[in-house]
Protein backbone atom coordinates (compact mmCIF):
# COMPACT_ATOMS: atom_id res chain seq x y z
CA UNK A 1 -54.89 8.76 59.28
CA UNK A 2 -51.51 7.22 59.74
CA UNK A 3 -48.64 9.13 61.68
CA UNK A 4 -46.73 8.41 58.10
CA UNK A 5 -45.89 11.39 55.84
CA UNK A 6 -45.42 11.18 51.92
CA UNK A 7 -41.86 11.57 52.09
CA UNK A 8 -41.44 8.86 54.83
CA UNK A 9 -43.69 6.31 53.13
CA UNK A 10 -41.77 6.79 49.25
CA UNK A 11 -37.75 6.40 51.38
CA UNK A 12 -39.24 3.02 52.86
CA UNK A 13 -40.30 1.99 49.48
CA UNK A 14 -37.04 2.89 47.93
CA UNK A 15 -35.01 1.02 50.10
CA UNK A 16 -37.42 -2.16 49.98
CA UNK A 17 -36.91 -2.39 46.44
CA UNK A 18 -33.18 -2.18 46.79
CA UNK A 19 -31.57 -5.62 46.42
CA UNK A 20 -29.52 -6.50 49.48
CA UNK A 21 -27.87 -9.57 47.47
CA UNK A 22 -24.22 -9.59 46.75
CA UNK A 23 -24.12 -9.96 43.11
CA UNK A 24 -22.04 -8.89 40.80
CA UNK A 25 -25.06 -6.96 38.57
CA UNK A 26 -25.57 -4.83 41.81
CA UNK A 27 -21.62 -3.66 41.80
CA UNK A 28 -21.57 -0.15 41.25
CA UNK A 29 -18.66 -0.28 38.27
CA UNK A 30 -20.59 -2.49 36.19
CA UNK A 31 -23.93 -0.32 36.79
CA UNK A 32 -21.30 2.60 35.88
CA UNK A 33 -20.36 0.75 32.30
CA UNK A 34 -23.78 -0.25 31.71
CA UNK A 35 -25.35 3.36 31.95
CA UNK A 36 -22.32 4.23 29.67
CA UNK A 37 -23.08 1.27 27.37
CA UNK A 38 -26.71 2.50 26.87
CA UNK A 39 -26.05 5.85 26.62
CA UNK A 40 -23.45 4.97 23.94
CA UNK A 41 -26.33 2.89 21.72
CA UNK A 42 -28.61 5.97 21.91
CA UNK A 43 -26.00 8.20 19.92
CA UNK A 44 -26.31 7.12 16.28
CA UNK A 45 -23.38 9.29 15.53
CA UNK A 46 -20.87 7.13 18.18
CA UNK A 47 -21.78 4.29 16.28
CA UNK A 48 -20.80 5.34 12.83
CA UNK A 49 -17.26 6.91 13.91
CA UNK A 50 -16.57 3.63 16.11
CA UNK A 51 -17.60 0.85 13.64
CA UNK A 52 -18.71 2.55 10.10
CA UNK A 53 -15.85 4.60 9.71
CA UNK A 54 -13.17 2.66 10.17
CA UNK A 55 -14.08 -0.30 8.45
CA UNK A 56 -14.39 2.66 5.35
CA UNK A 57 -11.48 3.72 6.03
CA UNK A 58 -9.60 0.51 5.64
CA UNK A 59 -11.63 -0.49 2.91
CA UNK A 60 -10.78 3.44 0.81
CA UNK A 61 -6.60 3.01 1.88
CA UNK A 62 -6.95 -0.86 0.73
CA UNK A 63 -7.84 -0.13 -2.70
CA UNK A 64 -5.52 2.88 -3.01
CA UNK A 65 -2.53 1.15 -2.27
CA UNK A 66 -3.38 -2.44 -3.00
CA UNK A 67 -0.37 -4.29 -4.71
CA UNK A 68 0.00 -4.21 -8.36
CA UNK A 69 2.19 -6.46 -10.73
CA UNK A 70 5.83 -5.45 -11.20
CA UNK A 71 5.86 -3.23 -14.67
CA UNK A 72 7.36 -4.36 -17.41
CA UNK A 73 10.44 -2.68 -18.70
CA UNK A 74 11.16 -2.01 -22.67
CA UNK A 75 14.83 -2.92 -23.62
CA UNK A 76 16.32 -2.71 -27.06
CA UNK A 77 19.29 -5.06 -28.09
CA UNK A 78 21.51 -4.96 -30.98
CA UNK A 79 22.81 -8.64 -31.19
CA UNK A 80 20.85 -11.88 -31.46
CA UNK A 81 23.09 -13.19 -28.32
CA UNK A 82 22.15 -10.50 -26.29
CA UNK A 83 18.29 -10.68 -26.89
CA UNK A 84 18.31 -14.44 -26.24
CA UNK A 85 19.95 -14.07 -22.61
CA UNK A 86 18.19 -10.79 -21.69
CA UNK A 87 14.60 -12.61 -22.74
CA UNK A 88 15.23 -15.08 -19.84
CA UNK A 89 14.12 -12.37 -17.35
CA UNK A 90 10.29 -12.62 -17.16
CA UNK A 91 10.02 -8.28 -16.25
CA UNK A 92 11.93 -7.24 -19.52
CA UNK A 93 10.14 -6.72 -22.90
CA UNK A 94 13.29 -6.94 -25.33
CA UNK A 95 13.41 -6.09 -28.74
CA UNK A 96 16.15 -6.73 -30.93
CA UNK A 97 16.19 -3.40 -33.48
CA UNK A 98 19.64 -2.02 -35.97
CA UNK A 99 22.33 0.46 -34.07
CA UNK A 100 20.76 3.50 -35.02
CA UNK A 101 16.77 2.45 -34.81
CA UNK A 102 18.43 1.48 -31.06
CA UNK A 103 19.10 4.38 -30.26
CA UNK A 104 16.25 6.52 -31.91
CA UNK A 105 14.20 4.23 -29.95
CA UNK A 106 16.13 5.17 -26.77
CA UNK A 107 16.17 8.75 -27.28
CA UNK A 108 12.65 9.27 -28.10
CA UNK A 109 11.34 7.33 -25.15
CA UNK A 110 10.09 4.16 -26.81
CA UNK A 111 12.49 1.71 -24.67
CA UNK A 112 14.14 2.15 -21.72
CA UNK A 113 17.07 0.34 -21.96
CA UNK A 114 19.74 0.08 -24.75
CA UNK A 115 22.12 -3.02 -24.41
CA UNK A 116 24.43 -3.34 -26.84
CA UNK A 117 28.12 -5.46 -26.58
CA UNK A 118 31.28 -3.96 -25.05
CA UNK A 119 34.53 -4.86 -24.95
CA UNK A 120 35.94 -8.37 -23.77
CA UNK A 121 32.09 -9.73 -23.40
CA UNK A 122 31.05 -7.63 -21.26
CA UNK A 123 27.67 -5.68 -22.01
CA UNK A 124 27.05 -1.66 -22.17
CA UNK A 125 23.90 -0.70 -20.78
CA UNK A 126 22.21 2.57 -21.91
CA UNK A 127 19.55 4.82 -20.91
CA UNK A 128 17.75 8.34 -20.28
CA UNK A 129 18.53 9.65 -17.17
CA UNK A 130 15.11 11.90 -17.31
CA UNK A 131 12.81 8.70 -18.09
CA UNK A 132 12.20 7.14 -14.49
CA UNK A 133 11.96 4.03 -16.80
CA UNK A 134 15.01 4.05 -17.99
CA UNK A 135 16.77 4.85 -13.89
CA UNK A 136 14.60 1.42 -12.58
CA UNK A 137 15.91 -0.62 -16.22
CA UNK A 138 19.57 0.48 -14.95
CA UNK A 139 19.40 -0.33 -11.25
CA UNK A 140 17.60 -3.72 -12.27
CA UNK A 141 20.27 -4.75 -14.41
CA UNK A 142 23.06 -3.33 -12.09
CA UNK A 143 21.87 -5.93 -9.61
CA UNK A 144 22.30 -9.22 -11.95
CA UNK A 145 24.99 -7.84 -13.66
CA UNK A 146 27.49 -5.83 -11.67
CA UNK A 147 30.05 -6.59 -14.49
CA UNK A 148 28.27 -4.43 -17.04
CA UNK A 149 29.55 -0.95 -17.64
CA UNK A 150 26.93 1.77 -17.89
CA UNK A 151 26.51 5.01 -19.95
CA UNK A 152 24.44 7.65 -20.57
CA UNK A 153 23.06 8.59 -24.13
CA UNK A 154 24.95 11.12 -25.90
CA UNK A 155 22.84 14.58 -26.34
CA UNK A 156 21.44 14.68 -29.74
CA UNK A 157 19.55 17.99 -31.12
């Protein structure tokens, strides 16, 4: 028999099969990220939270608040004039309706807007202040028109 032990025999066979080149697959950082690489494939739940669920996730928040088309906005008009420059704007639905159909209309909800013609050309602008409607119709038409005066309906019961 040899003078060789077990022990003795397997350490000379471990360090034989050691590579003594200097490449860069033998550094011991990218051996590090490798083992954590592998170990990262083997975990079918790391893989759904890194890729799965985000791409979900952007896909779920992209259809909630995706863009939608500007709404667009009831107004009733008493004068011919009036309904011919206010149809000009592409976001305004105008309908040219008698004084007091006007402001029925306006009152129950069925426009937003009431224009009708003030003094010395200007324009009175009238609306709900509870219909949301009605607040956005204002603040639109405040912006083109800073000339116009604006009121709020008169409480009916």
């Amino acid at each position: 028999m040899s003078d060789n032990t077990i022990p003795e025999v397997r350490a000379r066979e471990a360090v034989s099969k050691v590579p003594h080149g200097n490449s860069l697959a033998d550094h011991p950082l990218v051996q590090l990220t490798l083992m954590r690489f592998r170990e990262f494939i083997r975990e079918p739940e790391a893989l759904f939270w890194v890729f799965v669920f985000p791409i979900l996730l952007a896909a779920g928040l992209g259809i909630a608040f995706r863009n939608r088309p500007a709404e667009v906005l009831k107004i009733a008009v008493v004068t011919p004039e009036l309904a011919q420059s206010l149809r000009q704007e592409k976001l305004l639905d105008v309908q040219q309706l008698e004084s007091g159909a006007a402001e029925d209309a306006l009152r129950t909800g069925k426009v937003a807007l009431l224009a009708t013609p003030g003094s010395r050309g200007t324009v009175v602008y009238r609306y709900d202040d509870t219909n949301p409607e009605g607040r956005a119709a204002r603040i639109e038409r405040s912006r083109e028109r800073p000339d116009a005066s604006i009121q709020f309906p008169r409480a009916t019961s």
